[in-house]
C-alpha atoms as a PDB file:
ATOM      1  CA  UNK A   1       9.728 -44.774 -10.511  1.00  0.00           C
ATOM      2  CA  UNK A   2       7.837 -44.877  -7.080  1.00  0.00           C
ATOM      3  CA  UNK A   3       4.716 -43.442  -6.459  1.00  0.00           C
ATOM      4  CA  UNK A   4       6.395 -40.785  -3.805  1.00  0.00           C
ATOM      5  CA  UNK A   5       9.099 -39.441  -6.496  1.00  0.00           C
ATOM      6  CA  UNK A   6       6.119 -38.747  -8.761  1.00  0.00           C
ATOM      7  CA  UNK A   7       4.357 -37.258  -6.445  1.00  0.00           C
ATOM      8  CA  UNK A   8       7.381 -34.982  -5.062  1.00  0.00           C
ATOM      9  CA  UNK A   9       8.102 -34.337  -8.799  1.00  0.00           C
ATOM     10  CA  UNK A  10       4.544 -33.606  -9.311  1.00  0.00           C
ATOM     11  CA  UNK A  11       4.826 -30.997  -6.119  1.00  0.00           C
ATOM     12  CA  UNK A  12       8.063 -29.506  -7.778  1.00  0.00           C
ATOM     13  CA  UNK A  13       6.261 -28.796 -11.247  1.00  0.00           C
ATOM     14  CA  UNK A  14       3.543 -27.108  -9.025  1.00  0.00           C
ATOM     15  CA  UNK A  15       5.946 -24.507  -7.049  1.00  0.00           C
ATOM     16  CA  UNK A  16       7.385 -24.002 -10.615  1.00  0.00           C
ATOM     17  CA  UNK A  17       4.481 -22.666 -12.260  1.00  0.00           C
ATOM     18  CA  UNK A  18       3.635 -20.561  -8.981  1.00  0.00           C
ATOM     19  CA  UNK A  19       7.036 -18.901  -9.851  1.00  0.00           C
ATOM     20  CA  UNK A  20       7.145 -17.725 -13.322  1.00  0.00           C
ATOM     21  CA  UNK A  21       3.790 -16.727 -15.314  1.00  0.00           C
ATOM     22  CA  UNK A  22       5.082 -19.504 -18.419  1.00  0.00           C
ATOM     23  CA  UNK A  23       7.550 -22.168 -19.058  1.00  0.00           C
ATOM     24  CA  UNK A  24       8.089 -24.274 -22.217  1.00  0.00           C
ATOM     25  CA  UNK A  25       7.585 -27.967 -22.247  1.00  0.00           C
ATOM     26  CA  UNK A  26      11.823 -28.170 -22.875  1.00  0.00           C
ATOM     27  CA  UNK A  27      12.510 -25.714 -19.469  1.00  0.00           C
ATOM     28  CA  UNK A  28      10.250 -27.521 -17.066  1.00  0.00           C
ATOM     29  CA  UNK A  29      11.952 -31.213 -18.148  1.00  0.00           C
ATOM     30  CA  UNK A  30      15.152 -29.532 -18.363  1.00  0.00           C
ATOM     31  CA  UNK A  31      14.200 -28.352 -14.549  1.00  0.00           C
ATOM     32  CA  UNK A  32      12.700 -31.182 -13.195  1.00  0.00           C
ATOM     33  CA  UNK A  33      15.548 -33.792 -15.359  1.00  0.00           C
ATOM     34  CA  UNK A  34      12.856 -35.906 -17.103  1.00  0.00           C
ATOM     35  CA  UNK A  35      11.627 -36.267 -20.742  1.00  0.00           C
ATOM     36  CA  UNK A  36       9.293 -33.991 -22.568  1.00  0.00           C
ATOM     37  CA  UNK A  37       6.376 -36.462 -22.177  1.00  0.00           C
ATOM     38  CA  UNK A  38       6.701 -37.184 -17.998  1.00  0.00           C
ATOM     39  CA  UNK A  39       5.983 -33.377 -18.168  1.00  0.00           C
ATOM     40  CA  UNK A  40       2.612 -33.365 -20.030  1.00  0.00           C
ATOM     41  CA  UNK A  41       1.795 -36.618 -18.203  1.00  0.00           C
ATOM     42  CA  UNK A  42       2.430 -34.954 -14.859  1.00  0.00           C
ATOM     43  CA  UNK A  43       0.546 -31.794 -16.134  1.00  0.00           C
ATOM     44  CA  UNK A  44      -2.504 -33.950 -16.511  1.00  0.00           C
ATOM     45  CA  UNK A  45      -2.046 -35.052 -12.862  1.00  0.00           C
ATOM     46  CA  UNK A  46      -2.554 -31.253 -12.047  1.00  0.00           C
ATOM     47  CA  UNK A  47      -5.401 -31.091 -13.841  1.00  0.00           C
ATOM     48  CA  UNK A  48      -7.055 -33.990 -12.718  1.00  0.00           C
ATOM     49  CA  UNK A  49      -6.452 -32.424  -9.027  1.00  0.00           C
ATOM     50  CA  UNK A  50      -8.122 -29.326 -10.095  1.00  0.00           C
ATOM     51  CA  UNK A  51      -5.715 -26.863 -10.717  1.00  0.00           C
ATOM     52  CA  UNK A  52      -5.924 -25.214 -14.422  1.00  0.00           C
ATOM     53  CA  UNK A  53      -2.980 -25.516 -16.265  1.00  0.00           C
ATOM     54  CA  UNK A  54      -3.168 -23.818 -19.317  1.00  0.00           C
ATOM     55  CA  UNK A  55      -1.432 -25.472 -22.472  1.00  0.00           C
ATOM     56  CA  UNK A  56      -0.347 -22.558 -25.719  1.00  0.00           C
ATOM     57  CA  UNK A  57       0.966 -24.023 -29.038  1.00  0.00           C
ATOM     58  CA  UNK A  58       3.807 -23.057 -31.530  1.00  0.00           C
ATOM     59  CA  UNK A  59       6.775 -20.885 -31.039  1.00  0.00           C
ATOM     60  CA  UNK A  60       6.874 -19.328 -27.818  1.00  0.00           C
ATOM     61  CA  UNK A  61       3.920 -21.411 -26.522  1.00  0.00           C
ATOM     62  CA  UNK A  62       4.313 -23.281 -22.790  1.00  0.00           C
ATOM     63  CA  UNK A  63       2.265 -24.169 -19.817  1.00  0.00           C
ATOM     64  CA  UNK A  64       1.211 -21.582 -17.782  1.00  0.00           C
ATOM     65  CA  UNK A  65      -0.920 -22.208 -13.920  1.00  0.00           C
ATOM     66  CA  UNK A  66      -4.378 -20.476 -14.477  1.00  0.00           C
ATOM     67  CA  UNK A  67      -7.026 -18.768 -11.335  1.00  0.00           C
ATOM     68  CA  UNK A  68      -9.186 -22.096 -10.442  1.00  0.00           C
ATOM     69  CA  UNK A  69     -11.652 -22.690  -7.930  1.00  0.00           C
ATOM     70  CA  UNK A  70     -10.024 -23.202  -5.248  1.00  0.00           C
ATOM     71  CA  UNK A  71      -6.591 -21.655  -3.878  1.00  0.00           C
ATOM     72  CA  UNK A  72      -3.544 -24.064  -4.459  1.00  0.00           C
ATOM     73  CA  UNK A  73      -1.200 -24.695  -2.285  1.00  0.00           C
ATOM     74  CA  UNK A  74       1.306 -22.085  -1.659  1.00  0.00           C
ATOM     75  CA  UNK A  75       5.024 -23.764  -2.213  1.00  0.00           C
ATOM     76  CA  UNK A  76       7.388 -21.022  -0.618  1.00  0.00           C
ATOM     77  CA  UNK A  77      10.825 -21.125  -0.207  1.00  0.00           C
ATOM     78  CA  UNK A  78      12.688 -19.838   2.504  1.00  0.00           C
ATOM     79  CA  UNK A  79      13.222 -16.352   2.034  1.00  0.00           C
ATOM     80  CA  UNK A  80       9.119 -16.256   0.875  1.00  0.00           C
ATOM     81  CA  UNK A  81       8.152 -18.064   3.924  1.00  0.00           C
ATOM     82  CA  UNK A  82       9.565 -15.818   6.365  1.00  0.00           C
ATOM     83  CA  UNK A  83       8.572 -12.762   3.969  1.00  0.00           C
ATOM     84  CA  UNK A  84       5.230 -13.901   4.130  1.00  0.00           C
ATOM     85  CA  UNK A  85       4.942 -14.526   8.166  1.00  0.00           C
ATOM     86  CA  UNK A  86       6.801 -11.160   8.855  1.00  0.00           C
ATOM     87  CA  UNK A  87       3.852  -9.735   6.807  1.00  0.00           C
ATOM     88  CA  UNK A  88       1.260 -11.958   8.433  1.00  0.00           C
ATOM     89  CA  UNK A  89       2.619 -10.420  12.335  1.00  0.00           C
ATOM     90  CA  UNK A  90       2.578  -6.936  10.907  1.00  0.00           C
ATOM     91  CA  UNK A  91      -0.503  -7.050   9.214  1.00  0.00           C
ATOM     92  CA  UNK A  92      -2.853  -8.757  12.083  1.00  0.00           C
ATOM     93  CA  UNK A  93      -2.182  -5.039  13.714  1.00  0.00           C
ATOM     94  CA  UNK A  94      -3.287  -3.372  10.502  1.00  0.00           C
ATOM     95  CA  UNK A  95      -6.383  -1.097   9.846  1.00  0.00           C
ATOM     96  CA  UNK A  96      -8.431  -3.314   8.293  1.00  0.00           C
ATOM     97  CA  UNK A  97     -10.868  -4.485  10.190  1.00  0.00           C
ATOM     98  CA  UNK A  98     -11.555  -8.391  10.241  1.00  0.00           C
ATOM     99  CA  UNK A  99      -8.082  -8.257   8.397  1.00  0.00           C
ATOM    100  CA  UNK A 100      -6.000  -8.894  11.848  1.00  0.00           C
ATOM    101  CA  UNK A 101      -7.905 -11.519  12.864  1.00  0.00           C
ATOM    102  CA  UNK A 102      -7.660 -13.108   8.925  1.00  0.00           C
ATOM    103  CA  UNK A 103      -3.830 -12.629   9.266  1.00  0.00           C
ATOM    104  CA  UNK A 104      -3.509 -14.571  12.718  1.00  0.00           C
ATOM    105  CA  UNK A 105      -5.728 -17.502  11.047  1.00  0.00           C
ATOM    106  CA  UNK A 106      -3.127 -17.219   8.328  1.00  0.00           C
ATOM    107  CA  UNK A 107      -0.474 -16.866  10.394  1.00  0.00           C
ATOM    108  CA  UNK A 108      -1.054 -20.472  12.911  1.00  0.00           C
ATOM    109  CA  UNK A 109      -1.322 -21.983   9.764  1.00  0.00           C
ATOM    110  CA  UNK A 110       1.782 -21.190   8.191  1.00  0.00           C
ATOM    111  CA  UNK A 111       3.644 -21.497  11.483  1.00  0.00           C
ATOM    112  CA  UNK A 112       2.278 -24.991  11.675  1.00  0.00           C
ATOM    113  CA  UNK A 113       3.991 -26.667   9.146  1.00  0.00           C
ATOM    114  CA  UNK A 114       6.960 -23.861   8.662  1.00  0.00           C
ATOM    115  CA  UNK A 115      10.543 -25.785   9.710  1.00  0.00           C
ATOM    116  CA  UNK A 116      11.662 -24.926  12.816  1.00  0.00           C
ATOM    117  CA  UNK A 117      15.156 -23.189  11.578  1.00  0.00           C
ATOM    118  CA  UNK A 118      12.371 -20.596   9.946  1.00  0.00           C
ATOM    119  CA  UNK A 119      10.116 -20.438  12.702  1.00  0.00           C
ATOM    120  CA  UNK A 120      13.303 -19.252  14.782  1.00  0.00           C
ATOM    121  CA  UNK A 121      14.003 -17.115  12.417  1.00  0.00           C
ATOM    122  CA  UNK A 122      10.784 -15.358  11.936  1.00  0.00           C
ATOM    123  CA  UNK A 123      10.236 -15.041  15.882  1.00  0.00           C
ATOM    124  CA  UNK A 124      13.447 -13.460  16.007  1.00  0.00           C
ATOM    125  CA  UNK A 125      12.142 -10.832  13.703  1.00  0.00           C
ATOM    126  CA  UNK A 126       9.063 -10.326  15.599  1.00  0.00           C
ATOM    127  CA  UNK A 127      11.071  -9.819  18.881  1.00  0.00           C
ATOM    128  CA  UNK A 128      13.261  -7.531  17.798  1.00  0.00           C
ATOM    129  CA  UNK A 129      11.086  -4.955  16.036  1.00  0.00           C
ATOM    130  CA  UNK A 130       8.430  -2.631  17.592  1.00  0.00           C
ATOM    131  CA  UNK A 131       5.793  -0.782  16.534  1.00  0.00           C
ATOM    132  CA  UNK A 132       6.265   3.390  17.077  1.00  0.00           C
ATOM    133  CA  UNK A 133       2.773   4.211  15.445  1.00  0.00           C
ATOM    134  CA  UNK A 134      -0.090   2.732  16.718  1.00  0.00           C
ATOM    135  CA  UNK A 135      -2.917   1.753  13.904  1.00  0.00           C
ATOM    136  CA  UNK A 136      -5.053   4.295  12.602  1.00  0.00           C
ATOM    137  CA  UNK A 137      -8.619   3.898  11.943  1.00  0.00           C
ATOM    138  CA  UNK A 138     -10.043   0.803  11.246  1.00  0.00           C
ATOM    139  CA  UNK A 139     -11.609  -0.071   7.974  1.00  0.00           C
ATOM    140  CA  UNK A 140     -14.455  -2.601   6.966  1.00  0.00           C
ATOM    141  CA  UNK A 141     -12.813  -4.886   4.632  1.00  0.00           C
ATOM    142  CA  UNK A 142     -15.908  -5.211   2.160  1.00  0.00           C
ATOM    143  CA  UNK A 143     -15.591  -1.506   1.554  1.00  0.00           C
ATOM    144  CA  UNK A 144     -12.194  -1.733   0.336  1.00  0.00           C
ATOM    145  CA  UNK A 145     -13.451  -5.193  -1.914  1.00  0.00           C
ATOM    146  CA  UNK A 146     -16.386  -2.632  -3.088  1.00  0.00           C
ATOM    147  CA  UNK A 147     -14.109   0.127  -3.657  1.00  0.00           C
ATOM    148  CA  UNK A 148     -11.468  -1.896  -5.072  1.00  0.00           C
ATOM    149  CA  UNK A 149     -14.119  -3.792  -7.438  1.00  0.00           C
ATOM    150  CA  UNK A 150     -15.699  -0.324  -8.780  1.00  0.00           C
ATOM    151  CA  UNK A 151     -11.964   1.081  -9.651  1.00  0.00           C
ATOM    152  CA  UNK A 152     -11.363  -2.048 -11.455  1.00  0.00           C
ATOM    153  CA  UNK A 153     -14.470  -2.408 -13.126  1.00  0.00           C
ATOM    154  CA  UNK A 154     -15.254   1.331 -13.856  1.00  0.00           C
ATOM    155  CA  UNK A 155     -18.746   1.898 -12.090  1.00  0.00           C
ATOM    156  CA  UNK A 156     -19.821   4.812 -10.017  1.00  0.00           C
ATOM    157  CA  UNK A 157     -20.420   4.606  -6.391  1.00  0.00           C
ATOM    158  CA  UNK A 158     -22.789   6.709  -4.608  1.00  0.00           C
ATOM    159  CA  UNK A 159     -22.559   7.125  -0.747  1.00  0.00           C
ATOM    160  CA  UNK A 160     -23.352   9.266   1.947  1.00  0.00           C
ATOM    161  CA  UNK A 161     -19.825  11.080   2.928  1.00  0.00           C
ATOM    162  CA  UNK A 162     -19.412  13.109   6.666  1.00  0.00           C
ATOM    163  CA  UNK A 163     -17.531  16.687   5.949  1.00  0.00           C
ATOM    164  CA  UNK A 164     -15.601  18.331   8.352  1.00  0.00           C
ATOM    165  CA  UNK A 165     -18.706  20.205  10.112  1.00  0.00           C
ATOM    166  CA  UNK A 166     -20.220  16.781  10.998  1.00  0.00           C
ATOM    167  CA  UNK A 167     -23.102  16.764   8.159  1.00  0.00           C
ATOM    168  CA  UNK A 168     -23.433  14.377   5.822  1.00  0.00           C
ATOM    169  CA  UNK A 169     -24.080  14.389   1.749  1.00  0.00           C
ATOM    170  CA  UNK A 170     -24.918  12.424  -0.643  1.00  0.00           C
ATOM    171  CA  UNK A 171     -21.969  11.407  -2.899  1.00  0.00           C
ATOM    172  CA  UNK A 172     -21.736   9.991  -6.401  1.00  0.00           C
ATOM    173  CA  UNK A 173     -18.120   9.376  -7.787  1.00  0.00           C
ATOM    174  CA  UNK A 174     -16.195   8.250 -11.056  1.00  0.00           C
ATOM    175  CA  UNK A 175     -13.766   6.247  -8.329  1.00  0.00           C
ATOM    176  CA  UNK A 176      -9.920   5.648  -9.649  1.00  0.00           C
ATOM    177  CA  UNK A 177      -7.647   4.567  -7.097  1.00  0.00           C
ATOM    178  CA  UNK A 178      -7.382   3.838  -3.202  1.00  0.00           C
ATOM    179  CA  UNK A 179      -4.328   5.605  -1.583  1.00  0.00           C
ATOM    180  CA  UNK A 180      -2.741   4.391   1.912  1.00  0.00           C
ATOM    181  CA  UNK A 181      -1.057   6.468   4.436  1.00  0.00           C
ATOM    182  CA  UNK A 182      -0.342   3.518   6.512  1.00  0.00           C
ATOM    183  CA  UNK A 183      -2.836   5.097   9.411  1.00  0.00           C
ATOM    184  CA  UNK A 184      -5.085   6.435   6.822  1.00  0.00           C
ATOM    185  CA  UNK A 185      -7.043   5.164   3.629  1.00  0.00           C
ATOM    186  CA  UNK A 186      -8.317   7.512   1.188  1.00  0.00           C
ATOM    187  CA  UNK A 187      -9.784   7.041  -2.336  1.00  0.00           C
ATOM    188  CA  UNK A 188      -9.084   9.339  -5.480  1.00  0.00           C
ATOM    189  CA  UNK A 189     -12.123  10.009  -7.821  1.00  0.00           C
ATOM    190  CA  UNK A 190     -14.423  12.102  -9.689  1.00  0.00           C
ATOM    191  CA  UNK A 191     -16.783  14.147  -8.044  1.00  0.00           C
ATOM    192  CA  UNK A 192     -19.868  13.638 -10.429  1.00  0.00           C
ATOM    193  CA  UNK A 193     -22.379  16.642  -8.998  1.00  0.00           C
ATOM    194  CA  UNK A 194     -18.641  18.799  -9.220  1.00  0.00           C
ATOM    195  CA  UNK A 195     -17.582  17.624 -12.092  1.00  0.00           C
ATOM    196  CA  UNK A 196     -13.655  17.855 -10.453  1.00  0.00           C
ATOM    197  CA  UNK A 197     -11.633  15.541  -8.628  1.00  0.00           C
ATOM    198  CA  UNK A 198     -11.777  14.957  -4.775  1.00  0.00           C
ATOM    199  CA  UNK A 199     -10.592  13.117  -2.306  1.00  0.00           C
ATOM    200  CA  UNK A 200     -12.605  10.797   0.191  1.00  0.00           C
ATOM    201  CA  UNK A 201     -11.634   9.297   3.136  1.00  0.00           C
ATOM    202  CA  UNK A 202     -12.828   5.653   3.953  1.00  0.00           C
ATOM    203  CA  UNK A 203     -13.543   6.280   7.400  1.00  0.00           C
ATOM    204  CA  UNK A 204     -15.939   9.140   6.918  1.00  0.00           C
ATOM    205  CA  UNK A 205     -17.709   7.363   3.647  1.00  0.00           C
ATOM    206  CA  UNK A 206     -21.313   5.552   4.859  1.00  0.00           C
ATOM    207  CA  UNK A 207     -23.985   3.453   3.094  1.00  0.00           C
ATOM    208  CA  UNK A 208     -21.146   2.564   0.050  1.00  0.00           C
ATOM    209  CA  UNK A 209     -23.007   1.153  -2.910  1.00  0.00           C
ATOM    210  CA  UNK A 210     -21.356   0.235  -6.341  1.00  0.00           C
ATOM    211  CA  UNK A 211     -24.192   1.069  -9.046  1.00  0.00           C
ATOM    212  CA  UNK A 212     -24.260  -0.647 -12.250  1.00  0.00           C
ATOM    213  CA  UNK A 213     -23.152   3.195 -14.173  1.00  0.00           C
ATOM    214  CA  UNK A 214     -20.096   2.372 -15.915  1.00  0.00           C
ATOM    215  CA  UNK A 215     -18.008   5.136 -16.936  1.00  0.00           C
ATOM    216  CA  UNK A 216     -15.200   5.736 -19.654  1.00  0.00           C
ATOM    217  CA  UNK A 217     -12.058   6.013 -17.706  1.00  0.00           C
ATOM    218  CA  UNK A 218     -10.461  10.257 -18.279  1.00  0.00           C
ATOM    219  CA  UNK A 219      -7.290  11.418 -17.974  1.00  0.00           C
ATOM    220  CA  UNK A 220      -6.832  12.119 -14.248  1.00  0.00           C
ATOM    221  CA  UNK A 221      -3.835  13.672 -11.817  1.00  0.00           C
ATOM    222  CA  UNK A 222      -1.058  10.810 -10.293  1.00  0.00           C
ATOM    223  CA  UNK A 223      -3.746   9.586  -7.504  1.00  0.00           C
ATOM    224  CA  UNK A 224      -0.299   9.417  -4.830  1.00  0.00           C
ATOM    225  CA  UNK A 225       0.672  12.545  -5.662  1.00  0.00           C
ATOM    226  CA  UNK A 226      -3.012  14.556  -5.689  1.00  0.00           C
ATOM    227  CA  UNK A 227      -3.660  12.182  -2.109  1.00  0.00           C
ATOM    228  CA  UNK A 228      -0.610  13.875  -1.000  1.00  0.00           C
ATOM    229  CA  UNK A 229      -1.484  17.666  -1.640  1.00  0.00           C
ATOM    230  CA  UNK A 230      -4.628  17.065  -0.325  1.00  0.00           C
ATOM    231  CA  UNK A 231      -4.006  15.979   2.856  1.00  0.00           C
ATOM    232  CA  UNK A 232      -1.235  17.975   3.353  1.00  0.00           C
ATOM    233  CA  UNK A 233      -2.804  21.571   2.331  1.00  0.00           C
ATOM    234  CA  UNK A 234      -6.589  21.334   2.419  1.00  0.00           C
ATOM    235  CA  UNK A 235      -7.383  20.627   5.800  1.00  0.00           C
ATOM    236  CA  UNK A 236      -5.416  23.200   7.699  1.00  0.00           C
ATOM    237  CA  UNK A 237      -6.208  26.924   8.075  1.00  0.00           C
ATOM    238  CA  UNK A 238      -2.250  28.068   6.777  1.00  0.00           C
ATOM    239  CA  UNK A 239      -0.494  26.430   3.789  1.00  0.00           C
ATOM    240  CA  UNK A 240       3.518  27.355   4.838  1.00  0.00           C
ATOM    241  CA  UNK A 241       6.229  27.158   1.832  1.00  0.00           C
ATOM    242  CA  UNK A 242       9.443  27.290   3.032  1.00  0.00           C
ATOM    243  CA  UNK A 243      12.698  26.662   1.463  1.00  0.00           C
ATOM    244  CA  UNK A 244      15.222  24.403   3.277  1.00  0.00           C
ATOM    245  CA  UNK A 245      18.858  23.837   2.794  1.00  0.00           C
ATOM    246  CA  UNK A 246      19.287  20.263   1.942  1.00  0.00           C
ATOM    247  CA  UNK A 247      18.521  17.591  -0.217  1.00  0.00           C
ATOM    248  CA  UNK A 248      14.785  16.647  -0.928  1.00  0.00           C
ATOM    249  CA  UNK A 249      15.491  12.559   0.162  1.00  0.00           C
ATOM    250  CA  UNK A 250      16.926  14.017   3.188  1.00  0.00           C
ATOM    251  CA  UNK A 251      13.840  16.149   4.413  1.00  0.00           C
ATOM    252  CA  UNK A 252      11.592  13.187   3.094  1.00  0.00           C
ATOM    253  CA  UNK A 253      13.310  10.842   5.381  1.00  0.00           C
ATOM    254  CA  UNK A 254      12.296  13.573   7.695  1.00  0.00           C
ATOM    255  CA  UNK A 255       8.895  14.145   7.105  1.00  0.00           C
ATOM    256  CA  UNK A 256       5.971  11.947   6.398  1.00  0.00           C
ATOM    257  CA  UNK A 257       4.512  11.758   3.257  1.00  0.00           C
ATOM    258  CA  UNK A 258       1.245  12.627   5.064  1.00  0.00           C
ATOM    259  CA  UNK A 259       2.554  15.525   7.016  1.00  0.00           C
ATOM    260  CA  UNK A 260       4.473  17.537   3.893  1.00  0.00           C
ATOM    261  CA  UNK A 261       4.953  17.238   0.121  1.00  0.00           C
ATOM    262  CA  UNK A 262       9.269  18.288  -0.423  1.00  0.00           C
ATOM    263  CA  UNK A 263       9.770  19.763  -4.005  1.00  0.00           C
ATOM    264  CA  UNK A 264      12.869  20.087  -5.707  1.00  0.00           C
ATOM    265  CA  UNK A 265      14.117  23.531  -6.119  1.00  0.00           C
ATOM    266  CA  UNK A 266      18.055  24.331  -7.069  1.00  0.00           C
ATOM    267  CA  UNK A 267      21.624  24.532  -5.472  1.00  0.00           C
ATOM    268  CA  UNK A 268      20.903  21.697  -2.812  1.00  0.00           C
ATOM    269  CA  UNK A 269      17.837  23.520  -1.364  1.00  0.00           C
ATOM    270  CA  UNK A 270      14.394  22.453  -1.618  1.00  0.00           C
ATOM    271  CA  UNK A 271      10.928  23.581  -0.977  1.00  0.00           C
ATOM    272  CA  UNK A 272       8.808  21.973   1.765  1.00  0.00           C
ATOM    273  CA  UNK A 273       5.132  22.320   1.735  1.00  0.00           C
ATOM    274  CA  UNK A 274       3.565  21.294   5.366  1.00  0.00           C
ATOM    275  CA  UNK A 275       0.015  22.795   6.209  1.00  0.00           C
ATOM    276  CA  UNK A 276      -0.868  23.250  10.045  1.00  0.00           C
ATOM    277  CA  UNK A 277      -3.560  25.152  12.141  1.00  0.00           C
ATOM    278  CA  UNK A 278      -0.703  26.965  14.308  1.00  0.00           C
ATOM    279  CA  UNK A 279       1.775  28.999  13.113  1.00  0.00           C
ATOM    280  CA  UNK A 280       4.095  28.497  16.616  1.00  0.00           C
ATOM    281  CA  UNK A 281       3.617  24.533  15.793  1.00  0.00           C
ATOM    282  CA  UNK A 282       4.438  25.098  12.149  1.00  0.00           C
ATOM    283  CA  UNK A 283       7.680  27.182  13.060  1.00  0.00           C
ATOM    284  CA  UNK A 284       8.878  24.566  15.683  1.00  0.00           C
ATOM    285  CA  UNK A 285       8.459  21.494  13.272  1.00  0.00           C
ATOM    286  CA  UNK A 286      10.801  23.668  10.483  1.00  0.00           C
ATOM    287  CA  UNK A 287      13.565  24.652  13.619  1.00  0.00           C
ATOM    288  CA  UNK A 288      13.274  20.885  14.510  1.00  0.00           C
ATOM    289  CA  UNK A 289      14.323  19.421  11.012  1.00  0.00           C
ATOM    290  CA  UNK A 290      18.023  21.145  11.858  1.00  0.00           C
ATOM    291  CA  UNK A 291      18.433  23.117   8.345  1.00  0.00           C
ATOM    292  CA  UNK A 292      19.036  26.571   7.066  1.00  0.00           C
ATOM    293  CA  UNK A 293      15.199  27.675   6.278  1.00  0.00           C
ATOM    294  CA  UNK A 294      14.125  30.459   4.484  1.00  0.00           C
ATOM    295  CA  UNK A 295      10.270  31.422   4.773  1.00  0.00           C
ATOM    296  CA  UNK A 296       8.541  31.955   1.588  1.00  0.00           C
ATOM    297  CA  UNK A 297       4.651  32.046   2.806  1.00  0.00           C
ATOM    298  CA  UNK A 298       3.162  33.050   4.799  1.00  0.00           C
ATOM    299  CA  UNK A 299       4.528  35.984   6.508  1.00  0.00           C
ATOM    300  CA  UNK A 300       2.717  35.557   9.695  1.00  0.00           C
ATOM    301  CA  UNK A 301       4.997  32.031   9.921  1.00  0.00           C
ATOM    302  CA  UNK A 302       7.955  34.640   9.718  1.00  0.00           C
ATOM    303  CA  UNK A 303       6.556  36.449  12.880  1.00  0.00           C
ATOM    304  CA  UNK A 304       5.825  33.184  14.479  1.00  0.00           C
ATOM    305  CA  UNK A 305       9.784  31.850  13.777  1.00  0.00           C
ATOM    306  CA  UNK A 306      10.889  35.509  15.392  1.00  0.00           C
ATOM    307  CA  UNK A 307       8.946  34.624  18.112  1.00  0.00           C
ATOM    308  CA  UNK A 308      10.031  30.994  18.756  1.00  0.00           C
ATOM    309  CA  UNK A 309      13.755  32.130  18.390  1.00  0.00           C
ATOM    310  CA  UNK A 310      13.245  35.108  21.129  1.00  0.00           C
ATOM    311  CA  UNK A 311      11.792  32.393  23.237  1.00  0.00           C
ATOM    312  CA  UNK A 312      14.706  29.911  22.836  1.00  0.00           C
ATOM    313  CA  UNK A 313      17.089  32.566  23.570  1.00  0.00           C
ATOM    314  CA  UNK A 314      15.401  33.252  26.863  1.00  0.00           C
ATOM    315  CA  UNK A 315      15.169  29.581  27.822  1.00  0.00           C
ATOM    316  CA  UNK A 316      19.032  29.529  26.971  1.00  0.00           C
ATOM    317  CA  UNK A 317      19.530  32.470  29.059  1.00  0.00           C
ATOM    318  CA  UNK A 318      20.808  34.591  26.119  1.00  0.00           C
ATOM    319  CA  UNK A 319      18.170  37.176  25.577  1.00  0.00           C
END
């Protein structure tokens, strides 16, 4: 056998074990059409390249591609190449700062040595989609690592947070999880000094250091969920509940995740829970959604929906 069908074989066993967590000495020669022993001997080519390739015994046992010191490279197929340069274009207009920048690198790269039939098709992604929402704030990729790090690791992190009236305090957290919004990043933990959960955002969190506290990890809320109710109700000065005539999917398709929490109620209504610092805005966003809508809370958002109608019927010249 030439040196280049070894060495294209040799590729081939590498893509393999990028695609599956473990394969038996039998599936990879069944794969690859060779004998049991051109596997191991091409495994030991691997290894002598630098990449780990971890060997289990017995029933059950197989070869499995272990974290080395260096990255290998990626072997992608078609459908993952264009998966990951779609990615790549969206994410060098992310909101993590350094990240776009990261992404483009990644991005030239890829599109260097990507076929041509692909690189048509991936431009012909990229020209045919927009962007409605523009990023949201920007945030300092080492504080997600250091975030990400003390969630995984279970280690407090003390920093100096920025409330709402522009002061700053000193924080010290049992962190759990980081949530995204897609314009917003916020992490999930336990307050220490409050002994209750809270939620931080990135943006407004300063002078982020991991200590070396570990904690044992508690029972805690769904981190999405408790994001959710957080930023939808605490910030704003009214908290409306208000019970709309349709399915819950179809007022989520409606209404961002960040903007409202829908709940499930009966007979093919549903409860929508959106907080706001107007009651006129909160009564035109409910109008605008196009359903039956019954008010539950506040009253005031009652008086502010009377209002809004008596208004429409005067621009309609019905009043």
């Amino acid at each position: 056998m030439t040196v280049e069908a070894t060495t294209e074989r040799v590729l081939r066993l590498l893509a393999m074990l990028q695609r599956r967590p473990s394969w038996t000495a039998a599936e990879l020669a069944a794969e690859l059409k060779v004998t049991d022993r051109s596997v191991r001997r091409d495994v030991e080519r691997l290894r002598a390249l630098g990449y780990p390739v971890h060997a289990t015994a017995g029933v059950g046992g197989g070869y499995q591609l272990g974290a080395g010191t260096r990255l290998p490279p990626l072997l992608l197929d078609d459908e993952e190449a264009i998966a990951t340069a779609v990615s790549l274009r969206m994410a060098s207009g992310g909101t993590v700062a350094g990240a776009g920048e990261a992404a483009l690198r990644a991005l030239a790269k890829l599109d260097q040595v990507m076929p041509a039939r692909l690189r048509a098709e991936v431009r012909a992604v990229h020209g045919a989609t927009d962007t409605l929402v523009g990023p949201g704030v920007e945030i300092d990729a080492e504080l997600l690592v250091t975030l990400a790090r003390a969630c995984r690791d279970a280690v407090r992190v003390r920093f100096r947070y920025a409330g709402r009236d522009g002061g700053e305090r000193e924080r010290t957290v049992e962190p759990v999880r980081m949530v995204t919004t897609g314009r917003r990043w916020y992490l999930m933990a336990r307050d220490v000094d409050r002994d209750d959960w809270r939620t931080f955002r990135l943006d407004r969190m300063h002078e982020v250091v991991a200590t070396t506290w570990r904690f044992r990890a508690r029972e805690h809320p769904d981190p999405v969920a408790y994001v959710q109710r957080s930023v939808t109700e605490a910030p704003y000065r009214y908290l409306a509940r208000v019970r709309v005539h349709a399915r819950p999917d179809r007022v989520r398709e409606l209404v961002p995740p960040q903007v409202g929490r829908v709940e499930d109620d009966r007979d093919g209504w549903c409860v929508l829970v959106v907080g706001g610092d107007n009651l006129d805005w909160l009564a035109a966003q409910v109008a605008r959604l196009g359903f039956e809508a019954q008010v539950l809370e506040p009253p005031e958002l009652r008086e502010a929906a009377a209002l809004l109608a008596r208004r429409l019927a005067a621009m309609a010249g019905t009043g």
